[in-house]
Structures are given as structure tokens and as C-alpha cells.
C-alpha atoms as a PDB file:
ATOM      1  CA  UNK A   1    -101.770 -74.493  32.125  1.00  0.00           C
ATOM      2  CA  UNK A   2    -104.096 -71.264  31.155  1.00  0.00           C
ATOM      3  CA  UNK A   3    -103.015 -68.498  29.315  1.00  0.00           C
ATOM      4  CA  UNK A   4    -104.312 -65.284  29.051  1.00  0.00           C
ATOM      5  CA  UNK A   5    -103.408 -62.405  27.028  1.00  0.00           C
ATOM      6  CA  UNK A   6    -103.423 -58.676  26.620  1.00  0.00           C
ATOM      7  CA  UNK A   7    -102.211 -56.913  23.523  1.00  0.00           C
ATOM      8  CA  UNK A   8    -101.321 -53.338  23.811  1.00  0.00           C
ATOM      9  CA  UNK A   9    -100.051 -52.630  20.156  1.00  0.00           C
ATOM     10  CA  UNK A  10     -96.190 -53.931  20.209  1.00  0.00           C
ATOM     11  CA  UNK A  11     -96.360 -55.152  23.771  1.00  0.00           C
ATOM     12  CA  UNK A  12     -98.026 -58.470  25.176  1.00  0.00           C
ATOM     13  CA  UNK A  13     -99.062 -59.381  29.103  1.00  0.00           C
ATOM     14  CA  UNK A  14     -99.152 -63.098  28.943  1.00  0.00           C
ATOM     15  CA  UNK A  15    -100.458 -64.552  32.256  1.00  0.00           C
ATOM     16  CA  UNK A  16     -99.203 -68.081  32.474  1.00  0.00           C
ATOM     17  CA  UNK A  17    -101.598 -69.897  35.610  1.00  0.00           C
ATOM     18  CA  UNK A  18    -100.403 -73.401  36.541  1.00  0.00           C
ATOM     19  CA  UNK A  19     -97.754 -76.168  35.220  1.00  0.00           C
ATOM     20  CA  UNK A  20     -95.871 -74.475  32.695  1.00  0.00           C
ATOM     21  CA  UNK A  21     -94.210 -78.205  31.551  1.00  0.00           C
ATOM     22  CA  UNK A  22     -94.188 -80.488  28.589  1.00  0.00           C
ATOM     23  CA  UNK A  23     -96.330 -79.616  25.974  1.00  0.00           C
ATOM     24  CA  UNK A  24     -98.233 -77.134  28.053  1.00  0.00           C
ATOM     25  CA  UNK A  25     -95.347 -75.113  27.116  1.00  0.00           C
ATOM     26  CA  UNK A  26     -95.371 -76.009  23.683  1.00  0.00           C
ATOM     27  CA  UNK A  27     -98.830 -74.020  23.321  1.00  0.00           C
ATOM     28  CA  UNK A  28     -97.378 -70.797  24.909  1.00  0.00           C
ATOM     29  CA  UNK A  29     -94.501 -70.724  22.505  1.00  0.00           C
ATOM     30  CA  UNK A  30     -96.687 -71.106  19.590  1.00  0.00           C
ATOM     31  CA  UNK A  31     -99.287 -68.530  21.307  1.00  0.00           C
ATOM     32  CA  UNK A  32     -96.466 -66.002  21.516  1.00  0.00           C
ATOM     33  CA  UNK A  33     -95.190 -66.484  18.008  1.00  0.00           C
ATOM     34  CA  UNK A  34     -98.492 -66.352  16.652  1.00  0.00           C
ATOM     35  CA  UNK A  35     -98.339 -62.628  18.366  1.00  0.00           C
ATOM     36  CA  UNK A  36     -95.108 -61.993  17.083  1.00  0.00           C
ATOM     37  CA  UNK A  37     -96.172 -62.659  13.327  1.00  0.00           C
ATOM     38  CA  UNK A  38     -98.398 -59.526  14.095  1.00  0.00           C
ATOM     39  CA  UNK A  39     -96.126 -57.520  15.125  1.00  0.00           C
ATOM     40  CA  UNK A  40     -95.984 -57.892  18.695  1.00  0.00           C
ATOM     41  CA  UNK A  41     -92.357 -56.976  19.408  1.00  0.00           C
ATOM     42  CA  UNK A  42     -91.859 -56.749  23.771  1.00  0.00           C
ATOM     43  CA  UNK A  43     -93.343 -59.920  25.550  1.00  0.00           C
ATOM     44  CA  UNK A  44     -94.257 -59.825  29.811  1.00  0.00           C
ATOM     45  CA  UNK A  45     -94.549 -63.048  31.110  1.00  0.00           C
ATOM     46  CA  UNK A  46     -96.536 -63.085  34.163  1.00  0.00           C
ATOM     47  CA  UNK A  47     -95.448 -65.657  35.946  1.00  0.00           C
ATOM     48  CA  UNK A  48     -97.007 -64.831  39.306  1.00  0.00           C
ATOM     49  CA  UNK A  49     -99.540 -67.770  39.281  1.00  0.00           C
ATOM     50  CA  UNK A  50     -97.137 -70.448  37.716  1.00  0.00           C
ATOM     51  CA  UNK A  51     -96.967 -73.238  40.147  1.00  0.00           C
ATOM     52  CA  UNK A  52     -94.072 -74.962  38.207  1.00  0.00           C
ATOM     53  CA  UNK A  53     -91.580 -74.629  35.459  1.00  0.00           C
ATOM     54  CA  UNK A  54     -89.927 -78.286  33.906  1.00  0.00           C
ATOM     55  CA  UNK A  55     -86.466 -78.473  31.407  1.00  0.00           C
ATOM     56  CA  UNK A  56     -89.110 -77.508  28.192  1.00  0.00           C
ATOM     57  CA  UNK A  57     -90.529 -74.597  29.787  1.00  0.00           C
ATOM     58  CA  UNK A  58     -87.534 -73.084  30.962  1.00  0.00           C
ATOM     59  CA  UNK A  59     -86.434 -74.009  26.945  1.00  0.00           C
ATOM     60  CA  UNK A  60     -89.220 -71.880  25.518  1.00  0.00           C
ATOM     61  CA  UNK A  61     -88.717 -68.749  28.147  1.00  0.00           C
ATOM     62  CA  UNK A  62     -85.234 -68.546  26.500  1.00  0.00           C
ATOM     63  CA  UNK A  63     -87.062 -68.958  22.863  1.00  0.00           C
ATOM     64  CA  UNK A  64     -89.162 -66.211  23.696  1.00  0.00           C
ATOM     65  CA  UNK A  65     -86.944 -64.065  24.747  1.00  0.00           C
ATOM     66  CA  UNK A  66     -84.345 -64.829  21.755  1.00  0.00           C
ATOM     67  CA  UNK A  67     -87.592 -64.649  19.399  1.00  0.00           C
ATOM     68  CA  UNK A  68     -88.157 -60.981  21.361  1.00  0.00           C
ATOM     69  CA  UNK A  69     -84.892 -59.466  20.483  1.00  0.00           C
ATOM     70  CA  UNK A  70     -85.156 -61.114  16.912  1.00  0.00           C
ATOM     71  CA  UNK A  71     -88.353 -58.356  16.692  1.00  0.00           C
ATOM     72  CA  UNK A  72     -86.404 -55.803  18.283  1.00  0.00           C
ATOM     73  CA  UNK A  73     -88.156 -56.065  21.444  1.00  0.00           C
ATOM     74  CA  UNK A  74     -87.500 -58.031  24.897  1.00  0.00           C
ATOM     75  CA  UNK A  75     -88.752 -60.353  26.944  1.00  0.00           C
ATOM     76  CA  UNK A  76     -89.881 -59.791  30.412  1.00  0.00           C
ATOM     77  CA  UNK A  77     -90.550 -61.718  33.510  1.00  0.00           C
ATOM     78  CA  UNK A  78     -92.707 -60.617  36.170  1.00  0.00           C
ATOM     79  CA  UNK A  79     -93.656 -61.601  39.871  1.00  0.00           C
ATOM     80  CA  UNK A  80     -92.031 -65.495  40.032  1.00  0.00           C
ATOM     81  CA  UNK A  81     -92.685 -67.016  43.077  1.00  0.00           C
ATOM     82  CA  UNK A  82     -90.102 -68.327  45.561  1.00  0.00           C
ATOM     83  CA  UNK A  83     -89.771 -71.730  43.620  1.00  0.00           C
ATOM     84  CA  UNK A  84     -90.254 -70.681  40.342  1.00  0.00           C
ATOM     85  CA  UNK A  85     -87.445 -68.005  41.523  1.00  0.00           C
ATOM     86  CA  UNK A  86     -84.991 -70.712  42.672  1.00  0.00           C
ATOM     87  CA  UNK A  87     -85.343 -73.088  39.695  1.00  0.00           C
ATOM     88  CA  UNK A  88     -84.056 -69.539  37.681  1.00  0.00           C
ATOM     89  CA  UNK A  89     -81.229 -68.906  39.924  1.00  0.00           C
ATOM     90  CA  UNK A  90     -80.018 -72.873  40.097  1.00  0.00           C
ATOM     91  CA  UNK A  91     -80.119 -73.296  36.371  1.00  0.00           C
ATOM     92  CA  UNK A  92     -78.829 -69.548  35.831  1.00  0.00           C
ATOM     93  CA  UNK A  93     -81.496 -68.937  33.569  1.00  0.00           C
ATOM     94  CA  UNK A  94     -82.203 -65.811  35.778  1.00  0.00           C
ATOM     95  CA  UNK A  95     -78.860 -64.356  34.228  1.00  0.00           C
ATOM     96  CA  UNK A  96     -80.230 -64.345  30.639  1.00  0.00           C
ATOM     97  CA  UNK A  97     -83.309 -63.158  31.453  1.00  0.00           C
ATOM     98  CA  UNK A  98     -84.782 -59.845  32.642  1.00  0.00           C
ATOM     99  CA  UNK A  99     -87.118 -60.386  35.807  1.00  0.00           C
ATOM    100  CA  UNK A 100     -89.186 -57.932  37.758  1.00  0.00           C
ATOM    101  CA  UNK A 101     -91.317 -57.854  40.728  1.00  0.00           C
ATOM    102  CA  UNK A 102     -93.956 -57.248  38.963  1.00  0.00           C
ATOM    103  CA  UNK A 103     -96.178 -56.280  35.807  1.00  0.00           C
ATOM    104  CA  UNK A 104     -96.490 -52.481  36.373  1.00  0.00           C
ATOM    105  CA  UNK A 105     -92.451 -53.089  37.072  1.00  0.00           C
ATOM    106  CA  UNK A 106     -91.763 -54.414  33.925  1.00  0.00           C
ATOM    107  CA  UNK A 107     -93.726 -52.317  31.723  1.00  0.00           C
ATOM    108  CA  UNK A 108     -92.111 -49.455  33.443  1.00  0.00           C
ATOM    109  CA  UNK A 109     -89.140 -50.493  31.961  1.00  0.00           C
ATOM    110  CA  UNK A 110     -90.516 -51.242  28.211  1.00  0.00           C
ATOM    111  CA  UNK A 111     -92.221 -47.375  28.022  1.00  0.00           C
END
């Protein structure tokens, strides 16, 4: 898995490309708290290139979203893919978690 990061002040666009499983997703949670620790308070996941999500990435979405709102801020998804969509809706993760169809989408919402 590569991430890739943009920090606009209080607001993060992570780009998560590949297998977001195992310990993969172990670095993106510490990542993301590293950002949080300076003062990073709204996270965007984009999720557009990630091929595949396991039981320990879908854990650390919901971390990062409960770490979000401990800042005062939220966590966003953007652009999942057909499977990556499913695996949300199956495991109902979609319901505690704020998706979009896109970046531009979700910061829309954050402004």
C-alpha cells in the first residue's frame, strides 16, 4: 500500500493506492495520527485506487474517524470502488461512516 498526503491546514487528502490490509494499515493509522498531533482535525480518505480492504483496515477507518471527531473534525471517504463499496455495505461499516463520490465532493462538505 502507498500513501500520499496533502495537508491543507486542519484538513488532510490521504490517497490510499493498493491493499489496504494487515499491517499496511497499521502505517496509515499511525500516518494519520501523526497528522492529528499537529493539528490536523478533518481527514479525506481517498479510496479511489484501493484495490482491497481486510477486517484491520476496515478497524482503522473506524479509528480514524472516531480519532476525527475526538479533534472536532470528521472523517471522510471518497470515490470507493464497486468492491471496496460492497465490503462497506455487507459489514455496515458504510452506516458509520460518511462516503462521497468523490474528493471535490467531500471537501465540499468540510468548507
Amino acid at each position: 500500500m502507498n500513501l500520499r498526503f496533502e495537508d491543507h491546514g486542519r484538513l488532510c487528502v490521504v490517497q490510499i493506492d493498493g491493499e489496504c490490509v494487515g499491517e499496511s494499515s497499521e502505517s496509515l493509522r499511525r500516518a494519520c495520527n501523526e497528522r492529528f498531533a499537529t493539528g490536523v482535525r478533518d481527514l479525506i480518505l481517498d479510496v479511489s485506487e484501493t484495490s482491497l480492504i481486510d477486517s484491520t483496515g476496515l478497524e482503522v477507518l473506524l479509528d480514524l474517524a472516531d480519532a476525527s471527531a475526538e479533534q472536532r473534525g470528521r472523517c471522510l471517504l471518497a470515490a470507493p470502488g464497486d468492491l471496496l463499496r460492497s465490503i462497506l455495505e455487507i459489514t455496515r461499516i458504510s452506516d458509520r461512516l460518511e462516503i462521497h463520490e468523490g474528493v471535490e465532493a467531500a471537501a465540499r462538505i468540510l468548507r
